[in-house]
Protein backbone atom coordinates (compact mmCIF):
# COMPACT_ATOMS: atom_id res chain seq x y z
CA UNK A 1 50.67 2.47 -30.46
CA UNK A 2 49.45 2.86 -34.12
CA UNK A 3 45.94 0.44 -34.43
CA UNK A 4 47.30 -3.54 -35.44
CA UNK A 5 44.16 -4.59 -36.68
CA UNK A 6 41.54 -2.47 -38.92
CA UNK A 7 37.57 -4.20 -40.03
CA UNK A 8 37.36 -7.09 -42.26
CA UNK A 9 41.06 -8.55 -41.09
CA UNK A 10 41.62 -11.98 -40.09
CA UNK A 11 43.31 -13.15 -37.56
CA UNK A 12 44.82 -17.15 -37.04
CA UNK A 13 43.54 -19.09 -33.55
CA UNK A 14 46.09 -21.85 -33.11
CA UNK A 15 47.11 -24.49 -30.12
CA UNK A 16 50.50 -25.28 -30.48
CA UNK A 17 50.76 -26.73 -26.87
CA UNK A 18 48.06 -29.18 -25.35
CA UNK A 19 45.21 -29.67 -27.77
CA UNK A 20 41.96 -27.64 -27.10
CA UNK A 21 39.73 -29.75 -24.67
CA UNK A 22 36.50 -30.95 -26.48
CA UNK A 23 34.19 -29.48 -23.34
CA UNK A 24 36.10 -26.11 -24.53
CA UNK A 25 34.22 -26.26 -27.44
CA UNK A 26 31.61 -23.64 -26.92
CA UNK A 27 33.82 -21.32 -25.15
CA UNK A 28 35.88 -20.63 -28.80
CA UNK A 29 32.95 -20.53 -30.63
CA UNK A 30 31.83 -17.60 -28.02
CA UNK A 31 35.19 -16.40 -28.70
CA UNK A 32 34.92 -16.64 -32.23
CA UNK A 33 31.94 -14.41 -32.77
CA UNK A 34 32.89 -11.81 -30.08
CA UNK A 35 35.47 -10.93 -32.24
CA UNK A 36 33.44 -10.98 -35.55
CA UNK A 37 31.14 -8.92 -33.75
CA UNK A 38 34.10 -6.19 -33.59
CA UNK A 39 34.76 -6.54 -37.20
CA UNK A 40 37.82 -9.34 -36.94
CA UNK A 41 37.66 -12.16 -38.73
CA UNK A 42 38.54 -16.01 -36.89
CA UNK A 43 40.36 -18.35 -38.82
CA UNK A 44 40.96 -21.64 -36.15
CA UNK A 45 43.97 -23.97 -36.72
CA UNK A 46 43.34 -27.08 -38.38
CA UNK A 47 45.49 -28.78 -35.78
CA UNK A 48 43.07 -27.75 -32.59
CA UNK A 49 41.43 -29.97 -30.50
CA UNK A 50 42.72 -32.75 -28.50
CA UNK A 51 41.40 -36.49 -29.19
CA UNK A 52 41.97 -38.72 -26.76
CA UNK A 53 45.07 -37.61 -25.56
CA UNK A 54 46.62 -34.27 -24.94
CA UNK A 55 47.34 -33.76 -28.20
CA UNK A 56 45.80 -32.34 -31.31
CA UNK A 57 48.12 -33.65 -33.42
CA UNK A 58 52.00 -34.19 -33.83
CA UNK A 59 54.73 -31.48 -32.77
CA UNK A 60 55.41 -31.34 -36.37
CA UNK A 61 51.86 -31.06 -37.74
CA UNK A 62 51.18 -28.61 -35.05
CA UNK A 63 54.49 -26.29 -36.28
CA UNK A 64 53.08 -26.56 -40.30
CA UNK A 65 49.46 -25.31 -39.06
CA UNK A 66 51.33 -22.66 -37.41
CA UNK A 67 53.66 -21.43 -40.46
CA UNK A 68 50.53 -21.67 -42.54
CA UNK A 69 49.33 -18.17 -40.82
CA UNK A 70 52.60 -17.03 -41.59
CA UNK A 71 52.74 -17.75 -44.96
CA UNK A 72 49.52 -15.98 -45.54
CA UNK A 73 49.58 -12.24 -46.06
CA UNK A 74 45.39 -12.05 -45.38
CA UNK A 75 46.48 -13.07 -42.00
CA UNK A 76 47.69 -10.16 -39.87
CA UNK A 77 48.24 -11.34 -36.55
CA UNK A 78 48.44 -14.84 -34.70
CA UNK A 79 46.47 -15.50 -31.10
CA UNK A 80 47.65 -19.02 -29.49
CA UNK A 81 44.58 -19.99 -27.13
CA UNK A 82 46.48 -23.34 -25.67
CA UNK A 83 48.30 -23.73 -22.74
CA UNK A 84 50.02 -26.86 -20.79
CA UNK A 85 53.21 -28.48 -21.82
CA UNK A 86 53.83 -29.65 -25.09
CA UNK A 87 54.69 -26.41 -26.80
CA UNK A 88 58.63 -26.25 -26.96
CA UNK A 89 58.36 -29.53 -29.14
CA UNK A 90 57.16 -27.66 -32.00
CA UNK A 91 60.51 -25.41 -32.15
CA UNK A 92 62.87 -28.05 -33.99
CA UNK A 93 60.24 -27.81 -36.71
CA UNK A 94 59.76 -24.07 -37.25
CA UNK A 95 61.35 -22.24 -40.35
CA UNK A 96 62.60 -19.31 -38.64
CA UNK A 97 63.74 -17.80 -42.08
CA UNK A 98 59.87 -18.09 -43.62
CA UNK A 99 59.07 -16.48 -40.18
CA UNK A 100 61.71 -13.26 -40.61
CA UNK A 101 60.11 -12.42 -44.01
CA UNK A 102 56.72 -12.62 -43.49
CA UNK A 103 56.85 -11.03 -39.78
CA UNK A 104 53.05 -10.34 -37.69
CA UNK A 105 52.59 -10.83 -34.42
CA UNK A 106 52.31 -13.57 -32.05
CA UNK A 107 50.21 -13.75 -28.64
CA UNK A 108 50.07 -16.24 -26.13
CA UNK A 109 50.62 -17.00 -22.47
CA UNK A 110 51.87 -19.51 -19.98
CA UNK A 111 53.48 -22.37 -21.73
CA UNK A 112 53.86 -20.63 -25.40
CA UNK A 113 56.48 -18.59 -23.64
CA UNK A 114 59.06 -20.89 -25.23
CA UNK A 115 57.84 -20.50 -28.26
CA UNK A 116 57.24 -16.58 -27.96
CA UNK A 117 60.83 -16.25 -26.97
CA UNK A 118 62.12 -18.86 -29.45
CA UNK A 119 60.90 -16.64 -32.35
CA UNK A 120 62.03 -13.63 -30.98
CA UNK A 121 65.46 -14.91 -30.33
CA UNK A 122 65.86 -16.41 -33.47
CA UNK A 123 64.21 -13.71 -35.59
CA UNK A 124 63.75 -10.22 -33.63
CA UNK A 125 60.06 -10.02 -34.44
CA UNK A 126 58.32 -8.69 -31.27
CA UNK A 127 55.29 -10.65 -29.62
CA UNK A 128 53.32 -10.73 -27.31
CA UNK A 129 52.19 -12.13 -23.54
CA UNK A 130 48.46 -12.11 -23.74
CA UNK A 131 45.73 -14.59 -23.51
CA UNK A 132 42.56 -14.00 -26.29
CA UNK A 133 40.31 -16.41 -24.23
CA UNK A 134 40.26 -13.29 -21.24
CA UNK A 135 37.63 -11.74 -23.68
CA UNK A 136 35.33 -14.68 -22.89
CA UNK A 137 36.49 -15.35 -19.05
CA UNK A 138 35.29 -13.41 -16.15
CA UNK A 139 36.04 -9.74 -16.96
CA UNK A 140 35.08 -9.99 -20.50
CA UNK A 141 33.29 -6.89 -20.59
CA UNK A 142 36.22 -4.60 -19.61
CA UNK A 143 39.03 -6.89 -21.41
CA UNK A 144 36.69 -6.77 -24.93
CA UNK A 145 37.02 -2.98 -24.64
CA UNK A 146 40.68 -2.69 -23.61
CA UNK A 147 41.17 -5.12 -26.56
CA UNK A 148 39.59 -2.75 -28.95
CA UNK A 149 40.25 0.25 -27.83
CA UNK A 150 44.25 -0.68 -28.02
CA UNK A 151 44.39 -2.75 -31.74
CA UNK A 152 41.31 -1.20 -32.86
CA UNK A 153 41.64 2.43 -32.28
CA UNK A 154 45.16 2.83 -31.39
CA UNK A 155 45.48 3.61 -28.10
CA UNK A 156 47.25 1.68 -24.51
CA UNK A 157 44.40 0.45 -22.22
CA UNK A 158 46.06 -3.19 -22.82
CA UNK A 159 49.29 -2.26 -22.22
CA UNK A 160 48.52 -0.12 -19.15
CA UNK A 161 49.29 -1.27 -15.36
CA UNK A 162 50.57 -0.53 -11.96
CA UNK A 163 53.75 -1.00 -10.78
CA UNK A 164 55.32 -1.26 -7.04
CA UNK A 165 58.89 -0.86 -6.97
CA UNK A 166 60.44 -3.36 -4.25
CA UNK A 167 63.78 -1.82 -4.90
CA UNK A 168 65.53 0.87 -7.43
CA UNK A 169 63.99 4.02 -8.98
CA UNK A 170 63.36 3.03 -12.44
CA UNK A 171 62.99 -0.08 -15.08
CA UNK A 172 64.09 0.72 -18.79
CA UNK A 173 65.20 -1.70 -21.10
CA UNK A 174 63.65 -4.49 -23.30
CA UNK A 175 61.40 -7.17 -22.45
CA UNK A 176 62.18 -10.72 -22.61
CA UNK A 177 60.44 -13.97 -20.45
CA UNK A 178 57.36 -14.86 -19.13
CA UNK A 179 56.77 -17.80 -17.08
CA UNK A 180 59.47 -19.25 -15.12
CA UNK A 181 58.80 -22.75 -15.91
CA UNK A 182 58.23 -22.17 -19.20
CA UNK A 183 61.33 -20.18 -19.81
CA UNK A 184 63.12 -22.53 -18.26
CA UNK A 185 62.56 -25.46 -20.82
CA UNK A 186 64.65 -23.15 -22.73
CA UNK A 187 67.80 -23.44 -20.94
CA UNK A 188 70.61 -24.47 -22.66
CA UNK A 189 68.73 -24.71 -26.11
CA UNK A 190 69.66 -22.01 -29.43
CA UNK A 191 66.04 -20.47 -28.03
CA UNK A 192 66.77 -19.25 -24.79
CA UNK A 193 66.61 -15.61 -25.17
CA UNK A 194 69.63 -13.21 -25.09
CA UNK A 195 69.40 -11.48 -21.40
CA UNK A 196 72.14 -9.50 -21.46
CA UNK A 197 71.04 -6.19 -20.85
CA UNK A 198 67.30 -6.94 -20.82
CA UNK A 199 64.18 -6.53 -18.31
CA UNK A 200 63.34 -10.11 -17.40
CA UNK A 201 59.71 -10.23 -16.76
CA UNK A 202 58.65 -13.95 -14.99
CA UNK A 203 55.23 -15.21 -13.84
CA UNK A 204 53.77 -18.46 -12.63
CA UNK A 205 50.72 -20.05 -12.47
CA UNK A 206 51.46 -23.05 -10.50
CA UNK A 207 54.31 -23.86 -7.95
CA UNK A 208 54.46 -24.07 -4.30
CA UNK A 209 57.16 -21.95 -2.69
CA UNK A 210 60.00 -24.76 -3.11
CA UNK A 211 59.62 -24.94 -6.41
CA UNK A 212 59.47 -21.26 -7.17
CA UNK A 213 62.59 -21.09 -4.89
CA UNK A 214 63.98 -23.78 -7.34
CA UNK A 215 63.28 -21.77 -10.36
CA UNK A 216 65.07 -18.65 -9.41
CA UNK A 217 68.13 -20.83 -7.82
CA UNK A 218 68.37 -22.57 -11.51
CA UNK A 219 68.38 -18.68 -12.93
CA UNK A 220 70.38 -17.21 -10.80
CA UNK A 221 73.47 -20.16 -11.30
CA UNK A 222 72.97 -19.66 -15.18
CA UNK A 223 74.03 -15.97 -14.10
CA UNK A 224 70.93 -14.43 -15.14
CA UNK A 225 70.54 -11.78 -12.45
CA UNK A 226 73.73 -10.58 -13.12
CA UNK A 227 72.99 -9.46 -17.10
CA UNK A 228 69.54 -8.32 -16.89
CA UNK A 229 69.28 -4.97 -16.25
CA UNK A 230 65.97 -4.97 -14.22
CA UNK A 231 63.58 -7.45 -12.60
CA UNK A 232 59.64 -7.31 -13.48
CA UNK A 233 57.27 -9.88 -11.57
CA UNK A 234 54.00 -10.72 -11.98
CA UNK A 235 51.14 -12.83 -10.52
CA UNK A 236 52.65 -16.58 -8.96
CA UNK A 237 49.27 -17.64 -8.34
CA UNK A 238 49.50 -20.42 -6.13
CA UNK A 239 52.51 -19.11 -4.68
CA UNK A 240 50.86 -16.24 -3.99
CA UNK A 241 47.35 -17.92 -2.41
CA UNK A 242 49.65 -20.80 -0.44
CA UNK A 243 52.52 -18.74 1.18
CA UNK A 244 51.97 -14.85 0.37
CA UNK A 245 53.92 -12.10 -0.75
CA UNK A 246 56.14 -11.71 1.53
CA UNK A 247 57.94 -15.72 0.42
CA UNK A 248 58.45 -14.19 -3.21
CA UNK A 249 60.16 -11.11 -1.91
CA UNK A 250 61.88 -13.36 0.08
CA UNK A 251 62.82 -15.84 -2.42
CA UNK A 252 63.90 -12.94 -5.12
CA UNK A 253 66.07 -11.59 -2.10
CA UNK A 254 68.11 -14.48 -1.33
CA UNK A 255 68.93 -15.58 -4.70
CA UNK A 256 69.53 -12.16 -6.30
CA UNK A 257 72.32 -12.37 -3.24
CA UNK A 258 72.01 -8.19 -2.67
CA UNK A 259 72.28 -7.27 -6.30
CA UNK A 260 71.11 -3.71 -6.51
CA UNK A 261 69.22 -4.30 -9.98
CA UNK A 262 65.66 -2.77 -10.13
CA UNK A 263 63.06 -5.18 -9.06
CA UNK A 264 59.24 -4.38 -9.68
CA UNK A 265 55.86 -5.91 -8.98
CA UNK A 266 52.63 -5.92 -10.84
CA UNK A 267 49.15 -7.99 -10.20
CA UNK A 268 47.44 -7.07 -13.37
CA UNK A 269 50.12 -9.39 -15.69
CA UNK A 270 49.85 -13.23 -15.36
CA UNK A 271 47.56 -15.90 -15.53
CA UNK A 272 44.10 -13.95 -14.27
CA UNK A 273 40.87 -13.13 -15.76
CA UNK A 274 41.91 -9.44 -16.15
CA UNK A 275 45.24 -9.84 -17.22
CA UNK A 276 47.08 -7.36 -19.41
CA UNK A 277 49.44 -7.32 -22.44
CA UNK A 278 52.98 -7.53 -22.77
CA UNK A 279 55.42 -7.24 -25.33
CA UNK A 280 58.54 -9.25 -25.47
CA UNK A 281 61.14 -7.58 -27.55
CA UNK A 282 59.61 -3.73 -26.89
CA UNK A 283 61.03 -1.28 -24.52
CA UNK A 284 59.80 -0.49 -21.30
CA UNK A 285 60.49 2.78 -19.13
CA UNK A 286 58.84 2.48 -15.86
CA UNK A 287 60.14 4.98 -13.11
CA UNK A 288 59.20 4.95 -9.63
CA UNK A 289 57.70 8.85 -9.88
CA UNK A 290 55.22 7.67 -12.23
CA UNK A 291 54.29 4.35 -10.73
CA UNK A 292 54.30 6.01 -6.77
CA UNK A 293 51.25 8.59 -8.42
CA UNK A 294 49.21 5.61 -9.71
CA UNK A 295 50.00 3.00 -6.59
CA UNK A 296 49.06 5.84 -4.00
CA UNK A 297 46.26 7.13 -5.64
CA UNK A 298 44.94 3.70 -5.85
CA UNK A 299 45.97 3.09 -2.43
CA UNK A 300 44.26 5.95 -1.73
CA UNK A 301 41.13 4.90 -2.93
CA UNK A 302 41.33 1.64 -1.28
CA UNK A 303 41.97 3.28 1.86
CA UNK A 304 39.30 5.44 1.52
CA UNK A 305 36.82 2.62 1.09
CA UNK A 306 37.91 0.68 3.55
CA UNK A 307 37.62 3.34 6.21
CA UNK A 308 34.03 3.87 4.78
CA UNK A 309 33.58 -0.05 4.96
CA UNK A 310 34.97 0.10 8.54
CA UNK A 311 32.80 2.47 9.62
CA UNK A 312 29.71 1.38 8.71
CA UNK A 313 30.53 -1.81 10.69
CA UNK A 314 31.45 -0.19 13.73
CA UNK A 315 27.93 1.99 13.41
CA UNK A 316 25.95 -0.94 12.63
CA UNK A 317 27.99 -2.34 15.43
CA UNK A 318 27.38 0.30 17.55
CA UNK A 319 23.73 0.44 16.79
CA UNK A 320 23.24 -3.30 17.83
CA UNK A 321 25.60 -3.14 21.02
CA UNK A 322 22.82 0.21 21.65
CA UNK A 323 19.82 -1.87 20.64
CA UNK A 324 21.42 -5.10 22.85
CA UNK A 325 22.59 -3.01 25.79
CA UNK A 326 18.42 -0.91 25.90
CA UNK A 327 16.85 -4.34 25.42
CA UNK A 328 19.24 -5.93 28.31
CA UNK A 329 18.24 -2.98 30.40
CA UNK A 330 14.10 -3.36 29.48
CA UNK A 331 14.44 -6.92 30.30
CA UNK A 332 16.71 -6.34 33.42
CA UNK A 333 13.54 -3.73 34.90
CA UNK A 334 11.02 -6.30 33.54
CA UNK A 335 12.44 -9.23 35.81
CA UNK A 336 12.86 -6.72 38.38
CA UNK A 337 9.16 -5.18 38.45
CA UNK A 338 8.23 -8.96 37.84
CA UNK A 339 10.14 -10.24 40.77
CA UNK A 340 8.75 -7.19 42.76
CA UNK A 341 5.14 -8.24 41.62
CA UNK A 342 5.38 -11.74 42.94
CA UNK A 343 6.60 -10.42 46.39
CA UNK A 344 3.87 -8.15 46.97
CA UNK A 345 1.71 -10.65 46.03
CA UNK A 346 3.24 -13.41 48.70
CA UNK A 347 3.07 -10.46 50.90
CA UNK A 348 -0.91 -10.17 50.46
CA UNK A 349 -1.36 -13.97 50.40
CA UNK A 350 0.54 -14.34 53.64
CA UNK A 351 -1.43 -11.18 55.28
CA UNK A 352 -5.16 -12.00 54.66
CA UNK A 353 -6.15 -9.80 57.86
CA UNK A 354 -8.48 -7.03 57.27
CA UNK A 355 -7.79 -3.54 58.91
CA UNK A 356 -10.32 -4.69 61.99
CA UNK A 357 -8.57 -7.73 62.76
CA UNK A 358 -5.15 -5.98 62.55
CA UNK A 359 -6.33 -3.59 64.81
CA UNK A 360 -8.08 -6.56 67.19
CA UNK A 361 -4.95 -8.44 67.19
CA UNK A 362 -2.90 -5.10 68.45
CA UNK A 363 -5.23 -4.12 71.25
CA UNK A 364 -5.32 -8.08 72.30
CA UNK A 365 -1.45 -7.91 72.20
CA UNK A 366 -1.06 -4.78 74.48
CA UNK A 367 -4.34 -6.46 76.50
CA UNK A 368 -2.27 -9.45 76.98
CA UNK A 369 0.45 -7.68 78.20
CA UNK A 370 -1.10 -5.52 80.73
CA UNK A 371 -2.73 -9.03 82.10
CA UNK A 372 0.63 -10.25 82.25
CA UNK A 373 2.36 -7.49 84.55
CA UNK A 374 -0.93 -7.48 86.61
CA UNK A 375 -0.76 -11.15 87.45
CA UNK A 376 3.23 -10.62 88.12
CA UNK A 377 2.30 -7.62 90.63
CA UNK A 378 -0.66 -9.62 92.05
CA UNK A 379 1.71 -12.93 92.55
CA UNK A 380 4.94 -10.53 93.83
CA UNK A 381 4.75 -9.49 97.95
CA UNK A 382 5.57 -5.91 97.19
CA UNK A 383 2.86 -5.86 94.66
CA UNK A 384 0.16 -7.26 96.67
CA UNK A 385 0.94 -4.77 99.37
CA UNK A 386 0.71 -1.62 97.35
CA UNK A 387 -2.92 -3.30 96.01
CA UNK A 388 -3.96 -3.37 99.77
CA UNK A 389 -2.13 -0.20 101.01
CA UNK A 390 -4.41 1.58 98.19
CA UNK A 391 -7.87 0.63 99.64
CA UNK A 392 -7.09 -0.33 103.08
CA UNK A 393 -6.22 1.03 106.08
CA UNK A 394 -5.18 -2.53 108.10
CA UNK A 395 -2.14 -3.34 108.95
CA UNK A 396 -2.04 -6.92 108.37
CA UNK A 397 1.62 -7.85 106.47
CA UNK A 398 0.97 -9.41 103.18
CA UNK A 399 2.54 -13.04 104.70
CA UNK A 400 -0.59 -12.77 107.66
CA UNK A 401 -3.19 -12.18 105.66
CA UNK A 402 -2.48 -14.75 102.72
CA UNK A 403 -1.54 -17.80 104.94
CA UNK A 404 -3.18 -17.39 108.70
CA UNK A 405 -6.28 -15.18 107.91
CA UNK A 406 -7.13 -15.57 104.43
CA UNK A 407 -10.57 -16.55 105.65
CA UNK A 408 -11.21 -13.55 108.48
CA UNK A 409 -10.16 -11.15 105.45
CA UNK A 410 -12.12 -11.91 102.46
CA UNK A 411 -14.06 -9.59 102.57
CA UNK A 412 -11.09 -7.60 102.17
CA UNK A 413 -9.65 -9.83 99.51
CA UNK A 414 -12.82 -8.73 97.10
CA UNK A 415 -11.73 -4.99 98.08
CA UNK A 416 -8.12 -5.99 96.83
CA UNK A 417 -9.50 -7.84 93.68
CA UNK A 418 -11.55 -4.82 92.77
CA UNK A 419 -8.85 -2.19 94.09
CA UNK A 420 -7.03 -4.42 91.21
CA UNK A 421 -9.68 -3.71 88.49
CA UNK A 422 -9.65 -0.47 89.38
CA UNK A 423 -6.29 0.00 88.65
CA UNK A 424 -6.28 -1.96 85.31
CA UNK A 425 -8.78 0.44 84.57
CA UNK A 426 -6.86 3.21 84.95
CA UNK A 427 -3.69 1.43 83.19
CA UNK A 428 -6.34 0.90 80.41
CA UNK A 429 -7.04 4.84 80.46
CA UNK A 430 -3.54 5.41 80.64
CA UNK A 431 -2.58 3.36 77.87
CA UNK A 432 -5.23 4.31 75.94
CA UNK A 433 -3.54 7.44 73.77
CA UNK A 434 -0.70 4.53 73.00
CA UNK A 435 -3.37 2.10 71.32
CA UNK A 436 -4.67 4.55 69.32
CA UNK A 437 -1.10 6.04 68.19
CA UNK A 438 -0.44 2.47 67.32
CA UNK A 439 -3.60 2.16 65.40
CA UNK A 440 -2.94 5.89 63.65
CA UNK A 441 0.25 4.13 62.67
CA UNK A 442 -1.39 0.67 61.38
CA UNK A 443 -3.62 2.76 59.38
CA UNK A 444 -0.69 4.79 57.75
CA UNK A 445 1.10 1.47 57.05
CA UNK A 446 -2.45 0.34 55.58
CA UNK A 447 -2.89 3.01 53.39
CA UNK A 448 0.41 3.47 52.10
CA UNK A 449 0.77 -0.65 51.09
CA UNK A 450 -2.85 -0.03 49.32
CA UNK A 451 -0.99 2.92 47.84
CA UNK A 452 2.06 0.68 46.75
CA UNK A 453 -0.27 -2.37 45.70
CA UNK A 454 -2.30 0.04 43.49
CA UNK A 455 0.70 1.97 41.59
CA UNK A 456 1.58 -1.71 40.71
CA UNK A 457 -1.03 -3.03 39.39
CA UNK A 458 -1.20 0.15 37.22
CA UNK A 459 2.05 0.17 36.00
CA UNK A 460 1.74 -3.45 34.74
CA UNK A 461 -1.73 -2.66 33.57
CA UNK A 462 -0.53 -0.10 31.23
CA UNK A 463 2.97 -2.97 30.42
């Protein structure tokens, strides 16, 4: 488009709906002198702020401040900062003829939708849905240079956005609406725009999902749907935040009732920070070739950084399930060495012997045993007789010489007795080699727990 605005020309600020809160105050005069600051100059509406009430005046005071701008040539365009209810009262009071001959431009949002389509209807002038406050809000930075760049130097950045197509191939047609609540104050009033053969565009701030469902029921039995020749949509905020996208699509289904009109979507028109400009009464040729490019490159991109998002979580994740799963296994082994510690230690506490008295206790074990079989073979008949038999040649029976001449024979008892140490001597020599095999094998055992005990105490030294 050709540049609307060129240094040094003044533009009108006006609130023909609720009067400008009084806390607001500071936020126009940022607004003022950001657009001084790009060579425009502010004139505000006499009729402005709100009192005590919501109003800043009367319907019909507000509607004279309002032709005032119109009436003068030095003013080239005409932003409306308000928003809120009250607007529509001012129509009764407009001069629509005053309006046709000195035509400029109109912005607003929101509620001064029935006024933006009012005019239009009644006098073909084109305007415009667009909110001047955005340059102050939260993406002031990139809406003050879309701003300038478009009615400064001529070019689209604040007409530009994205489209999804939820069914048809292509939009073309002119623009009339805005928001459905709005518009709908409208109804059966001389300002209700012409729709037949139009692109209705509709957006909503508030409104749960019955309401919005209310909204397009009242359009669609005023027959709407069936003259418009394509269906834009923008943001329904709380709609949108309350129930999702998928209850608009599903309230535009049911009460379109499977007409095959065009119906497409955009999040970058509405009632947000970063919202963009529309004109009511200009034509608009948006096909689904054109909007597919822009939607799936930006989906695209999207994609893309979400996959890069997603995988830096699962490699952080990854890297901490690592870090958790070594520092489970260090403290597992830890424990386990520690647990391993303490029973070698109750192992030494409860085995305070030294090598001598490990070896003492052995040889008095096997000792003790040998004593025991020689006191069985000494006690037993058959043992007694071989004892004799060995160092003896009489042949006294065992029986005789134990109970009727124990006394003629003892003599020969000593002989026995030391017949008997000589042959636990010669067990002794006999069972010498096993003794010291045991004690080869005590000493092994020994040496190889020092062994153990030592590798211990050095691992946990160097722990």
């Amino acid at each position: 488009m050709k540049p609307l605005f060129s240094p040094g020309d003044k533009i009108g600020i006006t609130a023909c709906s609720n009067g400008i809160r009084q806390q607001d105050r500071p936020q126009i005069e940022k607004l003022c002198m950001v657009l001084r600051g790009m060579g425009l100059i502010p004139e505000v509406s006499s009729c402005f702020y709100a009192g005590s009430t919501a109003y800043n005046g009367s319907a019909k005071d507000r509607a004279d401040a309002l032709m005032r701008f119109y009436t003068r040539d030095s003013v080239k365009a005409i932003f409306d900062v308000s928003g809120g209810d009250l607007a529509n009262e001012i129509l009764p009071f407009l001069k629509f003829g005053v309006i046709k001959e000195n035509p400029k431009p109109m912005f607003g949002y929101s509620d001064l939708t029935s006024v933006l389509n009012g005019i239009g209807n009644r006098t073909g002038i084109t305007n415009y849905l667009f909110q001047l406050r955005t340059l102050v809000w939260g993406n002031a930075q990139e809406q003050q240079e879309r701003f300038q760049n478009t009615f400064l130097k001529g070019q689209n950045d604040l007409f530009e956005c994205s489209w999804e197509f939820w069914q048809g191939e292509t939009v073309e047609g002119t623009v009339a609406g805005g928001n459905i609540r709005c518009l709908l104050k409208l109804a059966g009033t001389p300002y209700f725009p012409d729709l037949k053969d139009k692109v209705l565009f509709l957006e909503s701030l508030s409104g749960d999902e019955a309401r919005i469902a209310a909204y397009f029921a009242q359009l669609a039995q005023m027959d709407v749907f069936r003259q418009v020749k394509g269906l834009l949509l923008g943001t329904f905020s709380e709609l949108e935040r309350e129930n999702g996208m998928d209850a608009l699509k599903r309230i535009v289904t049911e009460q379109l009732e499977g007409l095959e009109i065009p119906i497409a979507i955009t999040k970058q028109i509405g009632h947000g920070a970063d919202s963009r400009c529309l004109g009511l009464g200009l034509p608009v040729n948006i096909s689904r070739a054109e909007e597919e490019r822009e939607f799936l490159r930006r989906k695209e991109e999207q994609e893309r950084k979400e996959q890069e998002s997603v995988s830096k979580e699962v490699s952080h994740k990854e890297t901490d399930e690592k870090q958790a799963q070594e520092t489970e296994k260090e403290e597992k082994q830890i424990s386990k060495e520690a647990a391993e510690d303490e029973t070698f230690e109750q192992f030494v506490t409860r085995n305070t012997l030294t090598e001598a008295e490990i070896c003492d206790d052995s040889l008095a074990d096997q000792m003790g045993e040998m004593e025991k079989l020689l006191e069985q073979q000494s006690q037993s008949p058959a043992g007694a007789e071989t004892l004799v038999s060995a160092d003896t040649e009489t042949e006294a029976s065992p029986k005789e010489d134990i109970e009727g001449k124990h006394t003629e024979k003892e003599p020969e008892e000593i002989t026995d007795w030391d017949s008997a140490k000589a042959v636990q001597i010669e067990m002794a020599e006999f069972l010498e080699p096993v003794w010291k095999q045991k004690l080869e094998q005590i000493d092994k055992e020994l040496e190889k727990s020092q062994k153990s005990m030592s590798i211990h105490l050095g691992e946990n030294s160097e722990r």
